[in-house]
PDB file of N, CA and C in Angstrom:
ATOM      1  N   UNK A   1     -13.410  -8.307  -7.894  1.00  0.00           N
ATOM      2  CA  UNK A   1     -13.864  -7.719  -6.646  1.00  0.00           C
ATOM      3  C   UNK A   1     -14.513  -6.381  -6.956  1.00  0.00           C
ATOM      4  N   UNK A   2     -15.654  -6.038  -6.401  1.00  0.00           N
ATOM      5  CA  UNK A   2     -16.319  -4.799  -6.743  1.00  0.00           C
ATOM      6  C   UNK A   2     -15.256  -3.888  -5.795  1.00  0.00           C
ATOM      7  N   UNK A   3     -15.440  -2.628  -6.330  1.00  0.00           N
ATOM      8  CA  UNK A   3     -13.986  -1.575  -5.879  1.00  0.00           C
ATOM      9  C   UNK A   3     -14.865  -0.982  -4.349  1.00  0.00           C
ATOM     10  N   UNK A   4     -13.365  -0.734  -3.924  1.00  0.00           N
ATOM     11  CA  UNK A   4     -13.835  -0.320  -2.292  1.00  0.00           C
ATOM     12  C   UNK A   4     -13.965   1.294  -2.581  1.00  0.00           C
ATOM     13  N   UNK A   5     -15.060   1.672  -1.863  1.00  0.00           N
ATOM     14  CA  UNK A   5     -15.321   3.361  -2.651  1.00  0.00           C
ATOM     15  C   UNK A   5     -14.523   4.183  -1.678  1.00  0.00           C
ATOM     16  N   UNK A   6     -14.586   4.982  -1.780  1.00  0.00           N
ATOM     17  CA  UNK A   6     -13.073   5.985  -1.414  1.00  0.00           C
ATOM     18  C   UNK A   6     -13.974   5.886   0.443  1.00  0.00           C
ATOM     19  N   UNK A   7     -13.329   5.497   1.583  1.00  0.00           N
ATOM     20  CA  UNK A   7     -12.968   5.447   3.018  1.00  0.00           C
ATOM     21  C   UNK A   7     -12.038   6.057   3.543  1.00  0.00           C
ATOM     22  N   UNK A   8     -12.828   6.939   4.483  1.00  0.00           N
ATOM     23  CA  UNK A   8     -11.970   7.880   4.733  1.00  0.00           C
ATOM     24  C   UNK A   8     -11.736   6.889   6.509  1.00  0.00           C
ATOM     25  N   UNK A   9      -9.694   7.151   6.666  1.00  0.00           N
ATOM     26  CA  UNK A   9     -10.572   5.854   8.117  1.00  0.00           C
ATOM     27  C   UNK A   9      -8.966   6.357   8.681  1.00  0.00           C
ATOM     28  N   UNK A  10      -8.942   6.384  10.412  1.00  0.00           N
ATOM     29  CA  UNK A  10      -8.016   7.025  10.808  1.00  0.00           C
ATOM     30  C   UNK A  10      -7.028   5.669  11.468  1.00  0.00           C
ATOM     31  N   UNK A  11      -5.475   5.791  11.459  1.00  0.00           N
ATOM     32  CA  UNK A  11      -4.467   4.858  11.778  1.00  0.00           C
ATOM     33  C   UNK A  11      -3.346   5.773  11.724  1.00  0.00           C
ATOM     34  N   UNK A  12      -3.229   5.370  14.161  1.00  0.00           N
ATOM     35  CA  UNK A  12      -2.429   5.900  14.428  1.00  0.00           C
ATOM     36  C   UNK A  12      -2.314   7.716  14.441  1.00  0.00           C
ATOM     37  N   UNK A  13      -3.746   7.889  14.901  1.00  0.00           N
ATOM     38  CA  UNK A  13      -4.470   9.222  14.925  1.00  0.00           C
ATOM     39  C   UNK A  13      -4.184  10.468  14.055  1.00  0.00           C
ATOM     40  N   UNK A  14      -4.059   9.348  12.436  1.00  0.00           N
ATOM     41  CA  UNK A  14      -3.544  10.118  11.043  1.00  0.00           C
ATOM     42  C   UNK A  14      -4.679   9.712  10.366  1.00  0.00           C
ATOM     43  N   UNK A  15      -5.229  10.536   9.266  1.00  0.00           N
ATOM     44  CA  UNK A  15      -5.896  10.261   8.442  1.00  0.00           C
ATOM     45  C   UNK A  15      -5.427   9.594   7.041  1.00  0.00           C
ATOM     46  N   UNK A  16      -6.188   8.636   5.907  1.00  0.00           N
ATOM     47  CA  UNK A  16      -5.961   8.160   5.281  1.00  0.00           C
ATOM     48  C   UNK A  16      -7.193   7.813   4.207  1.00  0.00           C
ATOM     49  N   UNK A  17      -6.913   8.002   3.206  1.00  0.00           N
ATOM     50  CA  UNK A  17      -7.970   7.461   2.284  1.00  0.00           C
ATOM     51  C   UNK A  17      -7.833   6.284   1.698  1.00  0.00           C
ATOM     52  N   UNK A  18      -8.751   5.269   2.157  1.00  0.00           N
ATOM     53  CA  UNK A  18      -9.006   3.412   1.623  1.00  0.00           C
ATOM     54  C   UNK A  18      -9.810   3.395   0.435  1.00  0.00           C
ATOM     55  N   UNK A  19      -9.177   3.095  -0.883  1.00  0.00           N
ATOM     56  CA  UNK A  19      -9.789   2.765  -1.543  1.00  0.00           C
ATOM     57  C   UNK A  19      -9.163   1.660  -2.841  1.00  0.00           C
ATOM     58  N   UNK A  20     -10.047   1.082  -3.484  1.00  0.00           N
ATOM     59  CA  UNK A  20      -9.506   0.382  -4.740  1.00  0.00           C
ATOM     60  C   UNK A  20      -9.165   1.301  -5.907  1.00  0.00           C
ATOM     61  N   UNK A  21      -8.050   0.497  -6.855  1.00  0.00           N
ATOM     62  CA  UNK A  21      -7.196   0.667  -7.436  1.00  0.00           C
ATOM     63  C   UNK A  21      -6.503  -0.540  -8.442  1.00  0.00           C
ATOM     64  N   UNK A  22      -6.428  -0.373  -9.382  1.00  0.00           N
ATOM     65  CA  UNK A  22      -5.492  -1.371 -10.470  1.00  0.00           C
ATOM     66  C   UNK A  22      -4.060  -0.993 -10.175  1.00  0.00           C
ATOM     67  N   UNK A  23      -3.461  -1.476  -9.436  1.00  0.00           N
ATOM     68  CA  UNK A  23      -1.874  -1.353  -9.235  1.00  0.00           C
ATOM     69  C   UNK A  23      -1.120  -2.746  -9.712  1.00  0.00           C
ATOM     70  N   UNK A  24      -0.604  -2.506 -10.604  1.00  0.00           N
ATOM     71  CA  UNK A  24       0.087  -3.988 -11.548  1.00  0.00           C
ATOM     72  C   UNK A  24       1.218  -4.532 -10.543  1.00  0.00           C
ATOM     73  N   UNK A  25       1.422  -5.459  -9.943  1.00  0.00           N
ATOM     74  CA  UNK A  25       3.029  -5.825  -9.448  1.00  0.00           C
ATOM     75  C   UNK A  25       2.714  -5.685  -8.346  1.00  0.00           C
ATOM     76  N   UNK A  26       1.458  -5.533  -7.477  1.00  0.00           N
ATOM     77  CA  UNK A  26       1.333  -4.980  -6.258  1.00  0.00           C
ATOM     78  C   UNK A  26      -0.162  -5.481  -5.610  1.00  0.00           C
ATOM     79  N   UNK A  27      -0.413  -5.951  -4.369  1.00  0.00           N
ATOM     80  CA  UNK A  27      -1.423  -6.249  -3.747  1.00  0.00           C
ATOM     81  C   UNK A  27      -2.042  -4.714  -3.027  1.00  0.00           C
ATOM     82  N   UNK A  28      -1.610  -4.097  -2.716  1.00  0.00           N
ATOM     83  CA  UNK A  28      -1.464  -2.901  -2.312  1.00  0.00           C
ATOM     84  C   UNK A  28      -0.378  -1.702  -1.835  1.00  0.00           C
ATOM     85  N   UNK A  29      -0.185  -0.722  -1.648  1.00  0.00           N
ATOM     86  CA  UNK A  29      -0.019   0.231  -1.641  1.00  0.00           C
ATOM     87  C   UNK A  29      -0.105   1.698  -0.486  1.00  0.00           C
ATOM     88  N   UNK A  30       0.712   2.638   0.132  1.00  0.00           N
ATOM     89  CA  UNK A  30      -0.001   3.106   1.284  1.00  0.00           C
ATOM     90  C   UNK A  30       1.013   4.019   1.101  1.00  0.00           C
ATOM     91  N   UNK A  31       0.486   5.375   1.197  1.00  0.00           N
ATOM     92  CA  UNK A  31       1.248   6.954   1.071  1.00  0.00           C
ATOM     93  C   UNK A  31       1.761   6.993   2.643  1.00  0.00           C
ATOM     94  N   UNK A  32       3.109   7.008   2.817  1.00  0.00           N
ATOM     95  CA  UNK A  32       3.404   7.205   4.213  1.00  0.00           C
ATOM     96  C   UNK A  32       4.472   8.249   4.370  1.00  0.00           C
ATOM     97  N   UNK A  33       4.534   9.025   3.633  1.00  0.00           N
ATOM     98  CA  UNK A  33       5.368  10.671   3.796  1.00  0.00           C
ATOM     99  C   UNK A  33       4.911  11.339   4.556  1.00  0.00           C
ATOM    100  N   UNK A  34       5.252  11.353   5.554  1.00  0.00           N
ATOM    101  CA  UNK A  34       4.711  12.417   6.409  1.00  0.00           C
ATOM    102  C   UNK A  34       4.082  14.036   6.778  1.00  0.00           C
ATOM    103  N   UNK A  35       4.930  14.310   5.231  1.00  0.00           N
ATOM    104  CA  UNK A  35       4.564  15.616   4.479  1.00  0.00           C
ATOM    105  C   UNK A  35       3.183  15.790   3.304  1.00  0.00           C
ATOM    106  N   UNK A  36       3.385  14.589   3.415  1.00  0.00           N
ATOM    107  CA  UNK A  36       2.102  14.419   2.343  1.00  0.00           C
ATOM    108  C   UNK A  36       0.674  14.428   3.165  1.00  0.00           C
ATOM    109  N   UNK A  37      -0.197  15.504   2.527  1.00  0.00           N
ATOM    110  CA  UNK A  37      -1.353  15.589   2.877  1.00  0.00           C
ATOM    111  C   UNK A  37      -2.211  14.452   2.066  1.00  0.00           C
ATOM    112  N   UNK A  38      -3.365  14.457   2.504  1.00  0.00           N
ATOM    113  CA  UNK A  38      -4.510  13.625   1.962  1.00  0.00           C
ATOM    114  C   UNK A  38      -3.902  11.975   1.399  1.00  0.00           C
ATOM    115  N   UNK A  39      -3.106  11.566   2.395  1.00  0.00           N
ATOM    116  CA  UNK A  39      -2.780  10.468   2.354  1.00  0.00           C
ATOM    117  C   UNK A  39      -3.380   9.041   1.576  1.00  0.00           C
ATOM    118  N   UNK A  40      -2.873   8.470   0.777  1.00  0.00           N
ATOM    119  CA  UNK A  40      -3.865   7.104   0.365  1.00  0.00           C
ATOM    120  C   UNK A  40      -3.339   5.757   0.525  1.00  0.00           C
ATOM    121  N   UNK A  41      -4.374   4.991   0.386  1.00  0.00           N
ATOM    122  CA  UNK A  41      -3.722   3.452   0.861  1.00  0.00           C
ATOM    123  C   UNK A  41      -4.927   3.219  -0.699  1.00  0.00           C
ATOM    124  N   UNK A  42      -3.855   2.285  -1.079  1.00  0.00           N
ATOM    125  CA  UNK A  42      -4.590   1.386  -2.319  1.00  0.00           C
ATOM    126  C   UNK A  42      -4.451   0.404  -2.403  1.00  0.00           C
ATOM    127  N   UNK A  43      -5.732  -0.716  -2.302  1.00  0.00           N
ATOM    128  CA  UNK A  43      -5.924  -2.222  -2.487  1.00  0.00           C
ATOM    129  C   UNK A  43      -5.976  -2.236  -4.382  1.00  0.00           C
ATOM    130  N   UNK A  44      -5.607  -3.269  -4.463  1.00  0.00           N
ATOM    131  CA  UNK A  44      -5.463  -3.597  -5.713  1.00  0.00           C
ATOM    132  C   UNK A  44      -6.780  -4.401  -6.052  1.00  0.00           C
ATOM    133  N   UNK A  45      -7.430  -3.924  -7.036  1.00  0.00           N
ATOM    134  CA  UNK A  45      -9.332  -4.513  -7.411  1.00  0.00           C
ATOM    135  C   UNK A  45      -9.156  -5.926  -7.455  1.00  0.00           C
ATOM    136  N   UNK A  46      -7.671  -6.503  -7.563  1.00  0.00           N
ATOM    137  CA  UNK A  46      -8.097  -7.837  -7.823  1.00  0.00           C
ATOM    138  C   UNK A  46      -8.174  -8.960  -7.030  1.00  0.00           C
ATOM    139  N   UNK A  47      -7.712  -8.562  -5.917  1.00  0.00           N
ATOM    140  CA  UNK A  47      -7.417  -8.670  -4.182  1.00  0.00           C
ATOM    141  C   UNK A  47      -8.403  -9.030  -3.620  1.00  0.00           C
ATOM    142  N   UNK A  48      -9.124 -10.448  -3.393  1.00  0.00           N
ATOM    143  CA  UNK A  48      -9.886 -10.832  -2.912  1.00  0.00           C
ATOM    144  C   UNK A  48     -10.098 -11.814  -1.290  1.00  0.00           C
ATOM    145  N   UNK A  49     -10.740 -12.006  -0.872  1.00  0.00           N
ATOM    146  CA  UNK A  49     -10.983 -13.359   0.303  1.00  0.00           C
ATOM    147  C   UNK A  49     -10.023 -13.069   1.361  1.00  0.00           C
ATOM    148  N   UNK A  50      -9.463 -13.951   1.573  1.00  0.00           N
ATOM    149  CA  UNK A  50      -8.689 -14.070   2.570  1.00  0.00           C
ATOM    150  C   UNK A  50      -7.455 -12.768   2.047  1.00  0.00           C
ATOM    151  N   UNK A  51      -6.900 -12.736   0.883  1.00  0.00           N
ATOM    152  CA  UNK A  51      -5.731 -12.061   0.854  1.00  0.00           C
ATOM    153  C   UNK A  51      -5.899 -10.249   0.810  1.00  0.00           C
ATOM    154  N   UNK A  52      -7.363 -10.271   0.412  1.00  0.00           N
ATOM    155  CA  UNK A  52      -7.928  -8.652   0.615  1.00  0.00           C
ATOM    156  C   UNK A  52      -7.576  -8.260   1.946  1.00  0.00           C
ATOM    157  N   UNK A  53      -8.073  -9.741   3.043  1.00  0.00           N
ATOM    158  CA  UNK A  53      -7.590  -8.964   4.706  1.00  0.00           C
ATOM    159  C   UNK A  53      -6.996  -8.739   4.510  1.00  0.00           C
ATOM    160  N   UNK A  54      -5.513  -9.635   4.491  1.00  0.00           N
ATOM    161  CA  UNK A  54      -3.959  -9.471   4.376  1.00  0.00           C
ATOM    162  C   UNK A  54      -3.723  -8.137   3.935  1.00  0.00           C
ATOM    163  N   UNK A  55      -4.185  -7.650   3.046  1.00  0.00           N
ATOM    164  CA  UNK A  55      -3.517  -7.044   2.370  1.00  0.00           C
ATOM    165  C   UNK A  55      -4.086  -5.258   3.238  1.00  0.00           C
ATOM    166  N   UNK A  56      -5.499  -5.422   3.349  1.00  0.00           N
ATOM    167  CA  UNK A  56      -5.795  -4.113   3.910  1.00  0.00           C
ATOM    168  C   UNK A  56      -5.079  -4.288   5.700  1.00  0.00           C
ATOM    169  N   UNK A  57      -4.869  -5.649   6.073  1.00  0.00           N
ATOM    170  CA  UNK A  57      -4.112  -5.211   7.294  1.00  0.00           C
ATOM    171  C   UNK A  57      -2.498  -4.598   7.034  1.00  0.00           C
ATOM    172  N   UNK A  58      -1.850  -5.238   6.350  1.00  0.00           N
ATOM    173  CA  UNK A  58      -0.786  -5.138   5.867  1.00  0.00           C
ATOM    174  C   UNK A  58      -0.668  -3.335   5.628  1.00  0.00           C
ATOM    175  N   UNK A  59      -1.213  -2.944   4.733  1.00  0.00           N
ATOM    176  CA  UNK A  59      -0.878  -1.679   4.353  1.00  0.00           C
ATOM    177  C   UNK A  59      -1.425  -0.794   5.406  1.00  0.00           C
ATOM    178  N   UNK A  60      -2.000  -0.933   6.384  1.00  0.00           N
ATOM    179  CA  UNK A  60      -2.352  -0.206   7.715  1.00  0.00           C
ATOM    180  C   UNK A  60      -1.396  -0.444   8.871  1.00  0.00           C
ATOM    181  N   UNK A  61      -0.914  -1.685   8.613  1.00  0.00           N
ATOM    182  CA  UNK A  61       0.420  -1.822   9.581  1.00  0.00           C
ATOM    183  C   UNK A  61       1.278  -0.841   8.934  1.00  0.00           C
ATOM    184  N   UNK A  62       1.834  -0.970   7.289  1.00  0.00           N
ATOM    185  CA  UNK A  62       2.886   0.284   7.563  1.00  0.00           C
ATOM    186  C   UNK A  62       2.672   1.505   7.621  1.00  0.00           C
ATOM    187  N   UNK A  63       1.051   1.887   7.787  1.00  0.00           N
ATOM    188  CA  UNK A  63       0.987   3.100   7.902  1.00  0.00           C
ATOM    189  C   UNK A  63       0.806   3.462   9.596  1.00  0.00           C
ATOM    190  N   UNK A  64       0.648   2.508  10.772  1.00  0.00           N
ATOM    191  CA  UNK A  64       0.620   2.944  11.857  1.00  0.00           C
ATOM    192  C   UNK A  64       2.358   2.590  12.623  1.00  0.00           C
ATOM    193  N   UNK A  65       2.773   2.110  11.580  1.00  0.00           N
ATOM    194  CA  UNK A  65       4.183   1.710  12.241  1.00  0.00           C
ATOM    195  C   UNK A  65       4.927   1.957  10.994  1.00  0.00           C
ATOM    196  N   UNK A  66       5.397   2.930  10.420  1.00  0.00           N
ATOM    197  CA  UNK A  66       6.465   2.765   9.633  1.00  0.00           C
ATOM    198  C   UNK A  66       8.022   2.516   9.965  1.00  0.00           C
ATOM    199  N   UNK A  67       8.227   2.466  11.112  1.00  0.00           N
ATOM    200  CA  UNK A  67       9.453   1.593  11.702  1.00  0.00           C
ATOM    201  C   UNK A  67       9.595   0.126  11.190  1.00  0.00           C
ATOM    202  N   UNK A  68       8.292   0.145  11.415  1.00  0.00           N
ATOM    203  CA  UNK A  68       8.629  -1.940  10.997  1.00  0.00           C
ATOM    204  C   UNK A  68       8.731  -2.459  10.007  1.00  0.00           C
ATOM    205  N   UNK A  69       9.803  -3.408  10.022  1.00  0.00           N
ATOM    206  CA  UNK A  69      10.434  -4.161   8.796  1.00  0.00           C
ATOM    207  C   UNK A  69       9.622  -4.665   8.102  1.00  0.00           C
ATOM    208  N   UNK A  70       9.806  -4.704   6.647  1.00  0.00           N
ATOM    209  CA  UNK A  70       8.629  -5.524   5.714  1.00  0.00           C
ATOM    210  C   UNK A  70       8.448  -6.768   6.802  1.00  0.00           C
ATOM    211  N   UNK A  71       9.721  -7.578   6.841  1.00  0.00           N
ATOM    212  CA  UNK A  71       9.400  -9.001   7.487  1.00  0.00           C
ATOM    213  C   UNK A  71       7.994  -8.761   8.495  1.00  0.00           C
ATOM    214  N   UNK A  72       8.336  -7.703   9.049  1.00  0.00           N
ATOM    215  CA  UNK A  72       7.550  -7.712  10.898  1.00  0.00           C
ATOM    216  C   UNK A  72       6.132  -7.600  10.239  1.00  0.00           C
ATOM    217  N   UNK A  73       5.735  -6.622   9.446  1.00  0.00           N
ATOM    218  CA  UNK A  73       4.293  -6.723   8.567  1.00  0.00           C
ATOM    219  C   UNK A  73       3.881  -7.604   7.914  1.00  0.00           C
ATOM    220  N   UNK A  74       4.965  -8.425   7.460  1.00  0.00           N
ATOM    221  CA  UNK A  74       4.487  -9.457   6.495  1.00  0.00           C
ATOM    222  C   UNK A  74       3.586 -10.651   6.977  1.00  0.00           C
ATOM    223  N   UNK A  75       4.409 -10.864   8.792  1.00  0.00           N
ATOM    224  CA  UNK A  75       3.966 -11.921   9.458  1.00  0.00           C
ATOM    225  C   UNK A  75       3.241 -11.214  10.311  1.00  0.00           C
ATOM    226  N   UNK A  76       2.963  -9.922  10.446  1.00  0.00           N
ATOM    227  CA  UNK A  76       1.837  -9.350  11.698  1.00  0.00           C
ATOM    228  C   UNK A  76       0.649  -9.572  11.177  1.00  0.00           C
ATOM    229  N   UNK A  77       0.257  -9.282   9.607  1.00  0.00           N
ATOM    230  CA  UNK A  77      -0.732  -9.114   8.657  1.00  0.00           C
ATOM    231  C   UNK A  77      -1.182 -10.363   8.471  1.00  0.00           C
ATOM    232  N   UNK A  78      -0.117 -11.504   8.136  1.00  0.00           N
ATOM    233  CA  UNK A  78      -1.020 -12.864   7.686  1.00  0.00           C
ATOM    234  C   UNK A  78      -1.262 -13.606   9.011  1.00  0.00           C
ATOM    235  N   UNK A  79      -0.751 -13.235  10.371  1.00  0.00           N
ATOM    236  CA  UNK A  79      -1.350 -13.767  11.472  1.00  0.00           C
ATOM    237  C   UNK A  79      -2.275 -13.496  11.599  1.00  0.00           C
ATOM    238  N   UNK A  80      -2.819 -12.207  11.638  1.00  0.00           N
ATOM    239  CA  UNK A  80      -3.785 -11.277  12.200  1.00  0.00           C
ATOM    240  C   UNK A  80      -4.900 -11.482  10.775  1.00  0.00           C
ATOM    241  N   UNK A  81      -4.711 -11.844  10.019  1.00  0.00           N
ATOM    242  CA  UNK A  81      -5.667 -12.325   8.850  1.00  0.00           C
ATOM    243  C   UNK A  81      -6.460 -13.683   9.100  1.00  0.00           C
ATOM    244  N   UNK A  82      -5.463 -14.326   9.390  1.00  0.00           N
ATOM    245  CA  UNK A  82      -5.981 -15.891   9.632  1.00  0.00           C
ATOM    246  C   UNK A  82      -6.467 -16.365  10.896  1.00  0.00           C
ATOM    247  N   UNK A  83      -6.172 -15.431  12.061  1.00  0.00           N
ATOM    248  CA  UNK A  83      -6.914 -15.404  13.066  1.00  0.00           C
ATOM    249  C   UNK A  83      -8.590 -14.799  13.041  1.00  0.00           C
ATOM    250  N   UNK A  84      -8.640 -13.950  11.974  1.00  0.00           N
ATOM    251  CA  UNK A  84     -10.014 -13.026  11.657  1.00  0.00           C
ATOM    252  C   UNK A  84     -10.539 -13.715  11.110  1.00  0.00           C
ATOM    253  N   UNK A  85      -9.989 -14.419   9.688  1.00  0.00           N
ATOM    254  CA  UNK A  85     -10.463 -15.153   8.874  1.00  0.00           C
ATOM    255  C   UNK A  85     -11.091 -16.575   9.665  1.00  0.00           C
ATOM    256  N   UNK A  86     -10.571 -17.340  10.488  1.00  0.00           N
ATOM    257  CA  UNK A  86     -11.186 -18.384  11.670  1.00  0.00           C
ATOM    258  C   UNK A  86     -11.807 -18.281  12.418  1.00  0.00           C
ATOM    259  N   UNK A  87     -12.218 -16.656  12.791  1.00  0.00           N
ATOM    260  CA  UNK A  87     -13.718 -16.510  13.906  1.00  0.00           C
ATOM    261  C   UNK A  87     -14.416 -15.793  12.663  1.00  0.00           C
ATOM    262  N   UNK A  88     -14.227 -16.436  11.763  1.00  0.00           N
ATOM    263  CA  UNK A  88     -15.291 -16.095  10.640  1.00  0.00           C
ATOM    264  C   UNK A  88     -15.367 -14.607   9.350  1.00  0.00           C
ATOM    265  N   UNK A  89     -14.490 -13.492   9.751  1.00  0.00           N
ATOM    266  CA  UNK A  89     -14.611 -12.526   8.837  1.00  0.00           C
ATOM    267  C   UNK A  89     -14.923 -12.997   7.416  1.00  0.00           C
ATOM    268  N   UNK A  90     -15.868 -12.373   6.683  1.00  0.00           N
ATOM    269  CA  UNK A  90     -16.010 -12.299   5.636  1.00  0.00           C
ATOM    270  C   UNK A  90     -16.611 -10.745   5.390  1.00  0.00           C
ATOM    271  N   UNK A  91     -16.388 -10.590   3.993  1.00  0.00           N
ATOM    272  CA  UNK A  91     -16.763  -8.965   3.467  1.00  0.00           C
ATOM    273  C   UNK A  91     -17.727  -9.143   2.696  1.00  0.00           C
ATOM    274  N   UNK A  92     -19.155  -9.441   2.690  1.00  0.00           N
ATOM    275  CA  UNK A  92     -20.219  -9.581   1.820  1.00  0.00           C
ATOM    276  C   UNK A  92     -20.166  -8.627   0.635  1.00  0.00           C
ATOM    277  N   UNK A  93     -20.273  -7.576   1.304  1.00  0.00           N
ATOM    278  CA  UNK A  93     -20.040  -6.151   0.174  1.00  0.00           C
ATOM    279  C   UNK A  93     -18.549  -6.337  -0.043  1.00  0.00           C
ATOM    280  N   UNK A  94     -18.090  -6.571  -0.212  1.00  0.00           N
ATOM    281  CA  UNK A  94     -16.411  -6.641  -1.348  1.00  0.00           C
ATOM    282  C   UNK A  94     -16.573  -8.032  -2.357  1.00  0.00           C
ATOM    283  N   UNK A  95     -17.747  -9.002  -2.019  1.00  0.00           N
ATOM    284  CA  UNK A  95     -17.579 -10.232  -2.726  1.00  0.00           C
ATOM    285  C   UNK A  95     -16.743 -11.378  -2.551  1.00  0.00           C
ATOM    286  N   UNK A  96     -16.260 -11.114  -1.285  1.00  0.00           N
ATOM    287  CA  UNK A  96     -15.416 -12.673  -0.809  1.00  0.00           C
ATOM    288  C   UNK A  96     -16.086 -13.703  -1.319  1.00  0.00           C
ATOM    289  N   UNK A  97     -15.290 -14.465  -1.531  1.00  0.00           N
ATOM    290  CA  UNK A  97     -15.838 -15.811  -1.915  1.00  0.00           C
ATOM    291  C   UNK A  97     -15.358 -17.068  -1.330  1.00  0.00           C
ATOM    292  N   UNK A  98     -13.809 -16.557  -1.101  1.00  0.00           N
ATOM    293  CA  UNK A  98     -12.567 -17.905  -0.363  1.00  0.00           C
ATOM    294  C   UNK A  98     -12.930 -18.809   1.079  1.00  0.00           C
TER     295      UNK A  98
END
């Protein structure tokens, strides 16, 4: 997947920086300390098609809800993927292919 260049993009009227990343063991990633300035969310470069949604919804769910249980993200993200993914989303510029 060509890397997502640093996005600056607001969730839950907080700022956050979207970008790619080689994170081993991990689809992504998302700084949610509340103390922490210049916040980041990291997709993993290898994260493609359908599971790139997943995954950039996923890590924006726990950053606009950090209350919610992995479970509650796990199934908010791959609903909300496969509903996008069936009225057609695709990411030309990221290289979907799925």
């Amino acid at each position: 997947m060509p890397e997502i260049h640093p996005l600056r993009i607001k969730i839950g009227g907080r700022y956050w920086t979207l970008t790619s990343a080689r994170i081993p063991g991990f689809d992504g990633l998302a700084e949610n300390n509340p103390k922490t300035r210049n916040k980041h969310i990291w997709i993993n470069e290898s994260t493609k098609g359908k599971d790139l949604l997943d995954t950039i919804i996923h890590e924006c769910a726990h950053c606009f809800e950090p209350r919610w249980t992995e479970d509650t993200i796990l199934q908010f993200g791959t609903e909300l993927a496969e509903i996008l993914w069936k009225l057609g989303y695709r990411s030309t510029d990221l290289g979907d292919e799925d």
